[in-house]
PDB file of N, CA and C in Angstrom:
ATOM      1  N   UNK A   1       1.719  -0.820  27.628  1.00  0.00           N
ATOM      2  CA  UNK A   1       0.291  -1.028  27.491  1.00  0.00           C
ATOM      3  C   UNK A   1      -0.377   0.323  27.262  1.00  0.00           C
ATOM      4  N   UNK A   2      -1.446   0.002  26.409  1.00  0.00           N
ATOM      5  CA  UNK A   2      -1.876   1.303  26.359  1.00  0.00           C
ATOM      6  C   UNK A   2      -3.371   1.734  26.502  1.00  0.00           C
ATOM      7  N   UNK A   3      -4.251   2.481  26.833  1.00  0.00           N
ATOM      8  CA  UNK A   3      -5.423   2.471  26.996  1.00  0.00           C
ATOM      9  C   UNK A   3      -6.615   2.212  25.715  1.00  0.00           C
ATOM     10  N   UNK A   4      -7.672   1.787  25.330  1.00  0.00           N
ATOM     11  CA  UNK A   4      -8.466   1.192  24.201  1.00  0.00           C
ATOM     12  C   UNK A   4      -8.294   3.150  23.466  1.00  0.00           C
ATOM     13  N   UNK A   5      -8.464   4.173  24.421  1.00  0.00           N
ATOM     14  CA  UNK A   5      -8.366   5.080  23.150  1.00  0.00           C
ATOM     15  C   UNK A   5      -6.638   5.745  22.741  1.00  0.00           C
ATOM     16  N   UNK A   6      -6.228   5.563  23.548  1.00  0.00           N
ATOM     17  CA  UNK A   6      -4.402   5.560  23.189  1.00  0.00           C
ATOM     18  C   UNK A   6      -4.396   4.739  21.656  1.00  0.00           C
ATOM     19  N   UNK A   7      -4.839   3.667  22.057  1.00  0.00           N
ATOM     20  CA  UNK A   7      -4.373   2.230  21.074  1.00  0.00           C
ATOM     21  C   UNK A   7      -5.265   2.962  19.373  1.00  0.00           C
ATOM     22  N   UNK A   8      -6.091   3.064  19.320  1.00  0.00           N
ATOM     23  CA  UNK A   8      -7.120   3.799  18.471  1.00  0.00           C
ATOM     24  C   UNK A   8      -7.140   4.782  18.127  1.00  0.00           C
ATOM     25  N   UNK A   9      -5.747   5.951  18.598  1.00  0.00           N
ATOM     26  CA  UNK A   9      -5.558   6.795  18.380  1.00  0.00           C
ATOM     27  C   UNK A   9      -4.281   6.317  17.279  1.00  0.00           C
ATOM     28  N   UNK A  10      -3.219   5.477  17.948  1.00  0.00           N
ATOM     29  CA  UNK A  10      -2.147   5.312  17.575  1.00  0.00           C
ATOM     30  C   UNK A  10      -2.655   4.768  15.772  1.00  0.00           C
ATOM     31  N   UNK A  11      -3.597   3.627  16.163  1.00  0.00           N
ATOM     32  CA  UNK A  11      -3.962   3.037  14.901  1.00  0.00           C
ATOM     33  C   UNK A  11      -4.835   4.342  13.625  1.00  0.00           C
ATOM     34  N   UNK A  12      -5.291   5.165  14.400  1.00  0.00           N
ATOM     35  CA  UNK A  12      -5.518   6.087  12.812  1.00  0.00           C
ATOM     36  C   UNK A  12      -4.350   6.966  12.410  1.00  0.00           C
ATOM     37  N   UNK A  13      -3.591   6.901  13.499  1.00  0.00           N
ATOM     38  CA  UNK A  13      -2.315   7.826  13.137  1.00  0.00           C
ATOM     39  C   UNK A  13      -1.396   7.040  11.807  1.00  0.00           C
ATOM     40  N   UNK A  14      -1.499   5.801  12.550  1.00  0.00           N
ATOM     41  CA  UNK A  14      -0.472   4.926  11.619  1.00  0.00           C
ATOM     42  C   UNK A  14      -1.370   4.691  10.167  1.00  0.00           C
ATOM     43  N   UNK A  15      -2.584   4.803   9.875  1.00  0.00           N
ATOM     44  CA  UNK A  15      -2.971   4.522   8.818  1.00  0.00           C
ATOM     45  C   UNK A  15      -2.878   5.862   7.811  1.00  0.00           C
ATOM     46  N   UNK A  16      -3.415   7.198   8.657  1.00  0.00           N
ATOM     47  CA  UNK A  16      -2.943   7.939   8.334  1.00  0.00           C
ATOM     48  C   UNK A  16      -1.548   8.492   7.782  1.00  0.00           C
ATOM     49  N   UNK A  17      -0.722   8.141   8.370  1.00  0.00           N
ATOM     50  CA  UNK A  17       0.812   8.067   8.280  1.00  0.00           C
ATOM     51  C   UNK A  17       1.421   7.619   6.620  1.00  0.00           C
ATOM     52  N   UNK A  18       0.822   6.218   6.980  1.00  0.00           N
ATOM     53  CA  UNK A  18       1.089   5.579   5.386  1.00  0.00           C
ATOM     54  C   UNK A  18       0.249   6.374   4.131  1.00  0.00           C
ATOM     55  N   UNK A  19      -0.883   6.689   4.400  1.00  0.00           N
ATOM     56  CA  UNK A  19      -1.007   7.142   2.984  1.00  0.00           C
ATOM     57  C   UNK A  19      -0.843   8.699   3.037  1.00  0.00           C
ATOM     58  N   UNK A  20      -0.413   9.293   3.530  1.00  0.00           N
ATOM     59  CA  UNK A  20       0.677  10.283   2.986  1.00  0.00           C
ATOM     60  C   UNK A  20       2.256   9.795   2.537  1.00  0.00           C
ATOM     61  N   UNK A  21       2.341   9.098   3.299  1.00  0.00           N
ATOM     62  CA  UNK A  21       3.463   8.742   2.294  1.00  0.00           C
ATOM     63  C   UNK A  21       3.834   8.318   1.149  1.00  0.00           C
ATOM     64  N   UNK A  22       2.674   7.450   0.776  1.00  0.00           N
ATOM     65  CA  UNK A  22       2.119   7.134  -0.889  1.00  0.00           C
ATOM     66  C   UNK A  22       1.741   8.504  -1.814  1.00  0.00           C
ATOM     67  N   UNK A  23       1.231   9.222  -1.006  1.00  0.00           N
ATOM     68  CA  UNK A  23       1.097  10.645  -1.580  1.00  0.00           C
ATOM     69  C   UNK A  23       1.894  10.857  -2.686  1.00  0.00           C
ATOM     70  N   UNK A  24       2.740  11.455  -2.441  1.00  0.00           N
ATOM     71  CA  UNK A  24       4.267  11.553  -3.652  1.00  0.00           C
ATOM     72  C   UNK A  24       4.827  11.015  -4.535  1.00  0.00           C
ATOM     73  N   UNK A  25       4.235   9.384  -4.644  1.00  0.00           N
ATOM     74  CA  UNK A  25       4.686   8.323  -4.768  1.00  0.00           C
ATOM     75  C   UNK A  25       4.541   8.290  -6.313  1.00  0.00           C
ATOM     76  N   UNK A  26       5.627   7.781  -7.581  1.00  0.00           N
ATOM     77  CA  UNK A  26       4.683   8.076  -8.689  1.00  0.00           C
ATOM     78  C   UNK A  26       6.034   6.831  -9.042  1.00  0.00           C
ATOM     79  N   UNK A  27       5.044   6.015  -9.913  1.00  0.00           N
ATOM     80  CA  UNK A  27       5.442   4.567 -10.336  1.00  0.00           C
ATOM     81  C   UNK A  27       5.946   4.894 -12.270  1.00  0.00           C
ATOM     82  N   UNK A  28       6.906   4.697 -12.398  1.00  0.00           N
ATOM     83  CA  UNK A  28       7.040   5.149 -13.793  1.00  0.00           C
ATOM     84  C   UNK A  28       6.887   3.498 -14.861  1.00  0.00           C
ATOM     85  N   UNK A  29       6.132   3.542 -15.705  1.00  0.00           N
ATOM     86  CA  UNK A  29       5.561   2.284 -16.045  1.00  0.00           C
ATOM     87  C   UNK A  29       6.459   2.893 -17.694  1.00  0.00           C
ATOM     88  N   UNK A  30       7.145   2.032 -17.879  1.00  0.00           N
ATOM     89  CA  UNK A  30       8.001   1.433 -19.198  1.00  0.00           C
ATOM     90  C   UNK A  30       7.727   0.384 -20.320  1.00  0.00           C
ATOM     91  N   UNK A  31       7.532   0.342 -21.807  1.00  0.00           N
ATOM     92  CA  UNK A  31       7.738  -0.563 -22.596  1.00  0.00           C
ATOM     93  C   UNK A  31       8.897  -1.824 -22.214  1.00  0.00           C
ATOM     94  N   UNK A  32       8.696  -2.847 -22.884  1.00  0.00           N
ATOM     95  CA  UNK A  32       9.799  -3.653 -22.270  1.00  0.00           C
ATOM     96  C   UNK A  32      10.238  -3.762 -23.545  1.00  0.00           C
ATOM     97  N   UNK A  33      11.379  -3.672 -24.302  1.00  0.00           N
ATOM     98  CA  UNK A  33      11.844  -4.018 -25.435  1.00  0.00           C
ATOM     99  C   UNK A  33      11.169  -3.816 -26.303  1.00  0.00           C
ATOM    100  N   UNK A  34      10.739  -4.785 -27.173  1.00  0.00           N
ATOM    101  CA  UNK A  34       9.605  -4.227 -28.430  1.00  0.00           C
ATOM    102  C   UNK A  34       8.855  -5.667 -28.337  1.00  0.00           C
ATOM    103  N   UNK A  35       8.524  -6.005 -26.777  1.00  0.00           N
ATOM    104  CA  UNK A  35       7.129  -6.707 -26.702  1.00  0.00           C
ATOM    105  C   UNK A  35       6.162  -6.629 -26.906  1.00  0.00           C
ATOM    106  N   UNK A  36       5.861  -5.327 -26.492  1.00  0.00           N
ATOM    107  CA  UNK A  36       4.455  -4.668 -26.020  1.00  0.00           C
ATOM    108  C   UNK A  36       4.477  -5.279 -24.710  1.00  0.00           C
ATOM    109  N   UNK A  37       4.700  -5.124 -24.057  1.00  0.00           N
ATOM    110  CA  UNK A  37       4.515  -5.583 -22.717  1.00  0.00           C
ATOM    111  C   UNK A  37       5.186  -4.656 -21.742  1.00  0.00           C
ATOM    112  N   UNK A  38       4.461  -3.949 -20.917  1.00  0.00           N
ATOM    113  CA  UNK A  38       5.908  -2.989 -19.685  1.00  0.00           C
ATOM    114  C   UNK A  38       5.697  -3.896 -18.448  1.00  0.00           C
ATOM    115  N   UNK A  39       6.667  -2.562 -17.930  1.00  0.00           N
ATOM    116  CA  UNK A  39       7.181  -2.932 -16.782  1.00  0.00           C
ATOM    117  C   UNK A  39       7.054  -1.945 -15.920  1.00  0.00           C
ATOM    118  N   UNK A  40       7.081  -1.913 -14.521  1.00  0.00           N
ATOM    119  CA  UNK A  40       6.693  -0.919 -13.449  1.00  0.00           C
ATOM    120  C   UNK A  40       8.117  -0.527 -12.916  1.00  0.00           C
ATOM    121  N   UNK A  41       9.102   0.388 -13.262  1.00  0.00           N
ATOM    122  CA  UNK A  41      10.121   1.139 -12.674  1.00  0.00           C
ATOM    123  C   UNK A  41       9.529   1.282 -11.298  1.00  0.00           C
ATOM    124  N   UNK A  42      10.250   0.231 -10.167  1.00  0.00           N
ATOM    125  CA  UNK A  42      10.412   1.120  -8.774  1.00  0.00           C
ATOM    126  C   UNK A  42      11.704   0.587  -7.904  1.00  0.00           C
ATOM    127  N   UNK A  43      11.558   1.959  -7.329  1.00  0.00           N
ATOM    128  CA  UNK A  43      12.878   2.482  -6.522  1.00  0.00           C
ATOM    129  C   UNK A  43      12.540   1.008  -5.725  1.00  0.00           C
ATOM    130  N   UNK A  44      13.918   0.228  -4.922  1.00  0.00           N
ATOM    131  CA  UNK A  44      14.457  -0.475  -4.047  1.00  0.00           C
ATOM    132  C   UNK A  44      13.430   0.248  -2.446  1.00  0.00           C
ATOM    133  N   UNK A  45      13.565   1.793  -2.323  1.00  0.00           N
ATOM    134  CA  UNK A  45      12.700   1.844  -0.946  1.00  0.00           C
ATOM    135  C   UNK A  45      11.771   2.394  -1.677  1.00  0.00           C
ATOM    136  N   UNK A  46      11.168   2.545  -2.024  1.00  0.00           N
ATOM    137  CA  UNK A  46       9.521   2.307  -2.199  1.00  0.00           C
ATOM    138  C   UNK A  46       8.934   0.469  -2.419  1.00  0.00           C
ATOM    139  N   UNK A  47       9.569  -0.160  -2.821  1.00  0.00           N
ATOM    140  CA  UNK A  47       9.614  -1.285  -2.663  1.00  0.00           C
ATOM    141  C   UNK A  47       9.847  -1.960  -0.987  1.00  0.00           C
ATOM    142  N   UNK A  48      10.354  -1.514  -0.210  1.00  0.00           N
ATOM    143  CA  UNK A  48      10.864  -1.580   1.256  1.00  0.00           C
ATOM    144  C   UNK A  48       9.469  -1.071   1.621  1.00  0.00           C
ATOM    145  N   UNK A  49       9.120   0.363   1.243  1.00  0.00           N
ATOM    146  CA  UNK A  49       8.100   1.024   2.042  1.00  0.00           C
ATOM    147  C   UNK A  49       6.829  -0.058   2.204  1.00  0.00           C
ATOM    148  N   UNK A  50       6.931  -0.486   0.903  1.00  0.00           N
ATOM    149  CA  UNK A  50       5.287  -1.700   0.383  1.00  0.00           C
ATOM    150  C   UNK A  50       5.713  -2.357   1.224  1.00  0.00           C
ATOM    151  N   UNK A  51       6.466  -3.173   1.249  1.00  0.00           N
ATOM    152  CA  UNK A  51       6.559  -4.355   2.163  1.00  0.00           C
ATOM    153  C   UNK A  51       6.665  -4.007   3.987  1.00  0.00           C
ATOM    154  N   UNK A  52       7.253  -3.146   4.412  1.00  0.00           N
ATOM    155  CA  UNK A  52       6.621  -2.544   5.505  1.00  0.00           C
ATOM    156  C   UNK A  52       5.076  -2.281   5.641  1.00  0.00           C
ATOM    157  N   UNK A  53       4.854  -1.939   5.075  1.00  0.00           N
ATOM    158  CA  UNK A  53       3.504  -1.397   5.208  1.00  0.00           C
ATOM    159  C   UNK A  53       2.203  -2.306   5.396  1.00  0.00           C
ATOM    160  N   UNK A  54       2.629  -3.329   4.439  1.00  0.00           N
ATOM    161  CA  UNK A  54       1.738  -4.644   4.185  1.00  0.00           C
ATOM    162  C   UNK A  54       1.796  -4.978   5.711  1.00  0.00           C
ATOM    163  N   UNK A  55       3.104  -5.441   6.553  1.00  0.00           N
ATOM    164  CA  UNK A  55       3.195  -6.138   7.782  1.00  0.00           C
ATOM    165  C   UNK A  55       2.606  -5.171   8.499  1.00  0.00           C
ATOM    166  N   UNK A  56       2.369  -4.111   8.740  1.00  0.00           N
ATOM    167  CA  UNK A  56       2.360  -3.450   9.372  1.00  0.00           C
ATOM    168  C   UNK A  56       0.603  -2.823   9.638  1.00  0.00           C
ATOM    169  N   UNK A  57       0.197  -3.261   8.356  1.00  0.00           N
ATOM    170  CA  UNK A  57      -1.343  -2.862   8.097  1.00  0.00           C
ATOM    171  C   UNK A  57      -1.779  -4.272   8.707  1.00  0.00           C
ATOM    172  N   UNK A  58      -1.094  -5.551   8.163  1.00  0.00           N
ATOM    173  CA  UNK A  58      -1.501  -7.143   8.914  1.00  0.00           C
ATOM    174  C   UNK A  58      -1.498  -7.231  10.399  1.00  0.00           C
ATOM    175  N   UNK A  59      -0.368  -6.500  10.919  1.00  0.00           N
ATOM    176  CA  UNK A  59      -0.794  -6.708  12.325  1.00  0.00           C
ATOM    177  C   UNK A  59      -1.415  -5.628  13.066  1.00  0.00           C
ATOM    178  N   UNK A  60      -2.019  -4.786  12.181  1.00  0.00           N
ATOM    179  CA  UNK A  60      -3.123  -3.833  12.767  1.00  0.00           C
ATOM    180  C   UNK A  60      -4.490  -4.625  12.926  1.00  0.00           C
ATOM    181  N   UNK A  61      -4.474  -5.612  11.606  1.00  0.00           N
ATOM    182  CA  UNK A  61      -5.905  -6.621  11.996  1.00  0.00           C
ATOM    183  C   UNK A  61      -5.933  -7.425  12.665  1.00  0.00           C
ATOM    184  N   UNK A  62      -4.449  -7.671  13.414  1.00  0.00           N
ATOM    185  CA  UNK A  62      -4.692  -8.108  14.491  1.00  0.00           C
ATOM    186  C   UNK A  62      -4.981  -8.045  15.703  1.00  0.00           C
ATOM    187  N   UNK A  63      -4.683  -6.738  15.579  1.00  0.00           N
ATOM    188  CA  UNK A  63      -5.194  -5.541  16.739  1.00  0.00           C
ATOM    189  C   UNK A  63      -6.753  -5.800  17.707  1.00  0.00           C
ATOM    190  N   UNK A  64      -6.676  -5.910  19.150  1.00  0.00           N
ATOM    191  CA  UNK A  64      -7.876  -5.549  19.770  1.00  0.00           C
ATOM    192  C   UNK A  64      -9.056  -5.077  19.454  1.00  0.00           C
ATOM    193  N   UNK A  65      -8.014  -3.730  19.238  1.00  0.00           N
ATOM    194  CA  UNK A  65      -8.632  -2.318  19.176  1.00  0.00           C
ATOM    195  C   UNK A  65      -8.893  -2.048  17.955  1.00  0.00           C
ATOM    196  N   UNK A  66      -8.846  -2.952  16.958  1.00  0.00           N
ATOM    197  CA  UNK A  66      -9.141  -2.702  15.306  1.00  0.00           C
ATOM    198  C   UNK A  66     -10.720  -2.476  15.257  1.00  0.00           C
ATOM    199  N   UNK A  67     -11.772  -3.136  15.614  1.00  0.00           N
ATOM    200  CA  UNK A  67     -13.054  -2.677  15.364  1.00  0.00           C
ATOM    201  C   UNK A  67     -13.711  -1.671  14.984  1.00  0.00           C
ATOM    202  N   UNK A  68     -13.396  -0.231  15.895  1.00  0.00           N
ATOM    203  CA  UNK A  68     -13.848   0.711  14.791  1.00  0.00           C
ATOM    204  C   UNK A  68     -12.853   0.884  13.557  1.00  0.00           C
ATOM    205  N   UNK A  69     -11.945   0.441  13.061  1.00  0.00           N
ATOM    206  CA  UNK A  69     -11.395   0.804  12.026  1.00  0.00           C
ATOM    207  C   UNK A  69     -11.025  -0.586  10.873  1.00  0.00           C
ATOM    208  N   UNK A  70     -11.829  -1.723  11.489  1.00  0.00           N
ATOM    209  CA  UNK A  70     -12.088  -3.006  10.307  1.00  0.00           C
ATOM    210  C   UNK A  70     -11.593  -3.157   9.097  1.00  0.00           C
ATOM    211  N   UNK A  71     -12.980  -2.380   8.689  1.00  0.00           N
ATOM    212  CA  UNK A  71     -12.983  -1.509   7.371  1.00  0.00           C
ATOM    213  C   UNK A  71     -12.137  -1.078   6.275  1.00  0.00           C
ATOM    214  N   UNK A  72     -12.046   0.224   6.973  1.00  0.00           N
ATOM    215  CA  UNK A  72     -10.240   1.085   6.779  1.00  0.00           C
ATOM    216  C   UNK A  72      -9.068   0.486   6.722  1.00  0.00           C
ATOM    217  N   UNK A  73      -8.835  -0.784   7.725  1.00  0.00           N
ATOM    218  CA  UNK A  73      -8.065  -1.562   7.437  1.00  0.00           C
ATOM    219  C   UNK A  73      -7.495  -2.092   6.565  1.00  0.00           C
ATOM    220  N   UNK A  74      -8.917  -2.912   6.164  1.00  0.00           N
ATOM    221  CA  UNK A  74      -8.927  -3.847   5.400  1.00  0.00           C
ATOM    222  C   UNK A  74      -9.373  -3.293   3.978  1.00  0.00           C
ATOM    223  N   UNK A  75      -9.360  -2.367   3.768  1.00  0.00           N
ATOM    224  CA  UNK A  75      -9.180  -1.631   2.431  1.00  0.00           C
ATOM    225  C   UNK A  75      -7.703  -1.408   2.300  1.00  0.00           C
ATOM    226  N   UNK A  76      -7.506  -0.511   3.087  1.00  0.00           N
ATOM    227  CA  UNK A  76      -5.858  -0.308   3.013  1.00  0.00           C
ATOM    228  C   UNK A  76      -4.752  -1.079   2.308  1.00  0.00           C
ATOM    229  N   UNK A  77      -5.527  -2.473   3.137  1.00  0.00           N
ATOM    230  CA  UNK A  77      -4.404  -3.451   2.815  1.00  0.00           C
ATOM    231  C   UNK A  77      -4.851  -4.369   1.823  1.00  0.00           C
ATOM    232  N   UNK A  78      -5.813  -4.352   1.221  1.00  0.00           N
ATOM    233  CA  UNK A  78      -6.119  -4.720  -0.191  1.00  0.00           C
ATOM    234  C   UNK A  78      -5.554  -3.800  -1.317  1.00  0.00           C
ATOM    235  N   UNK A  79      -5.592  -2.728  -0.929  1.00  0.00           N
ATOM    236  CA  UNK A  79      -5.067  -1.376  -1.909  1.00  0.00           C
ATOM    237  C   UNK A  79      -3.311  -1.767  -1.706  1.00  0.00           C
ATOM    238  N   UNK A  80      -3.096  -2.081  -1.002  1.00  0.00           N
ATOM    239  CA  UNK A  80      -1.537  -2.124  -0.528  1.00  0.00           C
ATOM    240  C   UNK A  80      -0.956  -3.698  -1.514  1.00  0.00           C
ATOM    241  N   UNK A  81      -2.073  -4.996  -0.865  1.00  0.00           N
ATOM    242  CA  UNK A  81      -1.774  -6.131  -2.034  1.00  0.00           C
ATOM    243  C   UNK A  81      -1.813  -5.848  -3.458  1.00  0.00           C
ATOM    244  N   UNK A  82      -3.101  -4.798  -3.754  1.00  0.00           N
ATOM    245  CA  UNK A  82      -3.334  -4.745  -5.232  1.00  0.00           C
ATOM    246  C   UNK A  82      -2.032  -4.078  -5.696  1.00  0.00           C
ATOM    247  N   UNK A  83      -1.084  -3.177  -5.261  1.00  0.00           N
ATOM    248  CA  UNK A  83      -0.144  -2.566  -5.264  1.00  0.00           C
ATOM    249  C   UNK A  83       1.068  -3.665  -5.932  1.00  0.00           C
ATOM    250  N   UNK A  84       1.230  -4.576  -4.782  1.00  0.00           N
ATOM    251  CA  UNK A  84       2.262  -5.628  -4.753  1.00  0.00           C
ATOM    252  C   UNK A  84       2.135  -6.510  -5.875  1.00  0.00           C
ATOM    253  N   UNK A  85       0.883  -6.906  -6.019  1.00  0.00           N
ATOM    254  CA  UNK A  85       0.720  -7.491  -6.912  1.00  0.00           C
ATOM    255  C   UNK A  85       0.801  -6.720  -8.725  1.00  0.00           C
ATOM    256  N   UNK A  86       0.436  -5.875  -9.113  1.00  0.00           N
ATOM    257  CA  UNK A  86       0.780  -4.896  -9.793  1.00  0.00           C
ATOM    258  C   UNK A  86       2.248  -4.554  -9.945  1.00  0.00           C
ATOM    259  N   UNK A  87       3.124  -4.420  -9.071  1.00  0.00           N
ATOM    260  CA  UNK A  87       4.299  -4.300  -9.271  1.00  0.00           C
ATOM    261  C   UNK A  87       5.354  -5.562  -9.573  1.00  0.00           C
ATOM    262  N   UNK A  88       4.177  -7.159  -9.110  1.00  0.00           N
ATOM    263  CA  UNK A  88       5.409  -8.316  -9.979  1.00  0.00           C
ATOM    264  C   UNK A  88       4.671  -9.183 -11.242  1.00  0.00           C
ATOM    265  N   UNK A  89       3.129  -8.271 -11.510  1.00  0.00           N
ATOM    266  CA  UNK A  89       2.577  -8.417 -12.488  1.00  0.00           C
ATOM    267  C   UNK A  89       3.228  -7.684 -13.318  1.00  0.00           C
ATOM    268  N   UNK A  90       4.342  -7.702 -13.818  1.00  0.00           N
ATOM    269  CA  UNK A  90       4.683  -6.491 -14.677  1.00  0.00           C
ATOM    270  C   UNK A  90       5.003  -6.592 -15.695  1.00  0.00           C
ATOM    271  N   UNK A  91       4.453  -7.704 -16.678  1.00  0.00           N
ATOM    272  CA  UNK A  91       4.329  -8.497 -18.101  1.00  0.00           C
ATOM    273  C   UNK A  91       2.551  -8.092 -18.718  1.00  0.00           C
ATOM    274  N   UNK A  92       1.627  -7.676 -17.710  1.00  0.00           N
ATOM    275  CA  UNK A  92       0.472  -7.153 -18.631  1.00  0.00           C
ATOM    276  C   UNK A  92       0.428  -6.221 -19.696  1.00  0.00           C
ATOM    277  N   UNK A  93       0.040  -6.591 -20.941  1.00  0.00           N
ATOM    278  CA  UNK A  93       0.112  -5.696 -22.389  1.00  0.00           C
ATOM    279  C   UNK A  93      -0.758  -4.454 -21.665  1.00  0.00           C
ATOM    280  N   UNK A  94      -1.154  -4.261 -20.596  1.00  0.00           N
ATOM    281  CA  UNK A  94      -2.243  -2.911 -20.140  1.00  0.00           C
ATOM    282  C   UNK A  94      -1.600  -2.467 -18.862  1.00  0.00           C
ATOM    283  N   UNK A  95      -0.970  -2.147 -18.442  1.00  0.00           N
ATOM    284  CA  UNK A  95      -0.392  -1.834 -17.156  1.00  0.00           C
ATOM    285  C   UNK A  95      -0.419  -0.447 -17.302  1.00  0.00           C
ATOM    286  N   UNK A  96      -1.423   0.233 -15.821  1.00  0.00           N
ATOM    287  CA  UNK A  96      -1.249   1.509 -16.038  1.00  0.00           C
ATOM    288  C   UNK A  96      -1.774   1.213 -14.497  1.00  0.00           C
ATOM    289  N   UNK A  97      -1.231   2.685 -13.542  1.00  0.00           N
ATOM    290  CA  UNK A  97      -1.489   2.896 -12.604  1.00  0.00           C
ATOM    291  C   UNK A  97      -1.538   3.972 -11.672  1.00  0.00           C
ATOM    292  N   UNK A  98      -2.515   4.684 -10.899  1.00  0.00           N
ATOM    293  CA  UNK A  98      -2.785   5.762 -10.269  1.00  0.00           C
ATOM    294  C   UNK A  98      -2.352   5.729  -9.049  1.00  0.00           C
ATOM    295  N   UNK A  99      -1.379   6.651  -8.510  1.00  0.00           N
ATOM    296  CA  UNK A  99      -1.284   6.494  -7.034  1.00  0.00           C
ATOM    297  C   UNK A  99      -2.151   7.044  -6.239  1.00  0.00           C
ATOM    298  N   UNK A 100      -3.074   8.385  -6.568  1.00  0.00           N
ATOM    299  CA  UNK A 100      -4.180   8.175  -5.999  1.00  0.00           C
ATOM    300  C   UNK A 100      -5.258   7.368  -5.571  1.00  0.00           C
ATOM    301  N   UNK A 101      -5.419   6.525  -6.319  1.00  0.00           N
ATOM    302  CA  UNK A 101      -6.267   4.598  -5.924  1.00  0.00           C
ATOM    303  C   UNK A 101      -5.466   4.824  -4.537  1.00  0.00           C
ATOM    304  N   UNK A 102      -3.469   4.902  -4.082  1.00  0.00           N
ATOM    305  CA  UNK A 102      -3.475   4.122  -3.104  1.00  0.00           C
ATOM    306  C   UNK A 102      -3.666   5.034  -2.226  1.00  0.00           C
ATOM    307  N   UNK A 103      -3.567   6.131  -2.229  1.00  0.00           N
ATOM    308  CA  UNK A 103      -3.946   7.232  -1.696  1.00  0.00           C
ATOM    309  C   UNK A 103      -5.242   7.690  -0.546  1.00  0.00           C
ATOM    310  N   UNK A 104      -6.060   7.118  -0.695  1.00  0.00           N
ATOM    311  CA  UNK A 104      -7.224   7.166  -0.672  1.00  0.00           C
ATOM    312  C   UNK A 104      -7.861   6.047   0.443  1.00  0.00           C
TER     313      UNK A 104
END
C-alpha cells in the first residue's frame, strides 16, 4: 500500500518513464510492392513495448490516485491507441509518422 503522494509520485514516474522510451523510437514506413500503398516496418519489441504500455497507461485510469493526472493520462493513451492503430492501418496511400507526436 502506498500513501496518495507515494501513489502520484509513482504514477508521473511511470508516465514519464514511457515517453522517454518512445524518445528513440523511429518507425521506418516502406512502399509495399508497386501499390502505392506502405507499410510501417516495426521491430517485434517495440511492438511488445506498445502493447505494454497501452495496459499499463489503462490501469493507471484506473487508478485512485489518477485525478491530478486525468488528463495526461488520457492523452497518453490516445497517443499510444493512435500509435496502434497506425501501425495495423498500414495499407493508407498517406502513411507518414512523427515520433515526436508520441513523445510529447
Amino acid at each position: 500500500m502506498c500513501t496518495r503522494i507515494e501513489c502520484a509520485t509513482a504514477v508521473t514516474q511511470a508516465l514519464d518513464k514511457m515517453a522517454q522510451e518512445w524518445a528513440p523510437i523511429n518507425f521506418e514506413v516502406m512502399p509495399y510492392k508497386s501499390t502505392g500503398t506502405f507499410i510501417i516496418k516495426i521491430s517485434d519489441e517495440v511492438s511488445q513495448m506498445l502493447d505494454d504500455h497501452i495496459v499499463m497507461t489503462q490501469s493507471m485510469s484506473f487508478s485512485p490516485y489518477k485525478k491530478p493526472f486525468e488528463e495526461r493520462i488520457s492523452k497518453w493513451e490516445s497517443q499510444l491507441h493512435t500509435t496502434q492503430v497506425r501501425r495495423l492501418n498500414t495499407t493508407h496511400p498517406s502513411v507518414s509518422f512523427d515520433t515526436n507526436y508520441i513523445s510529447k
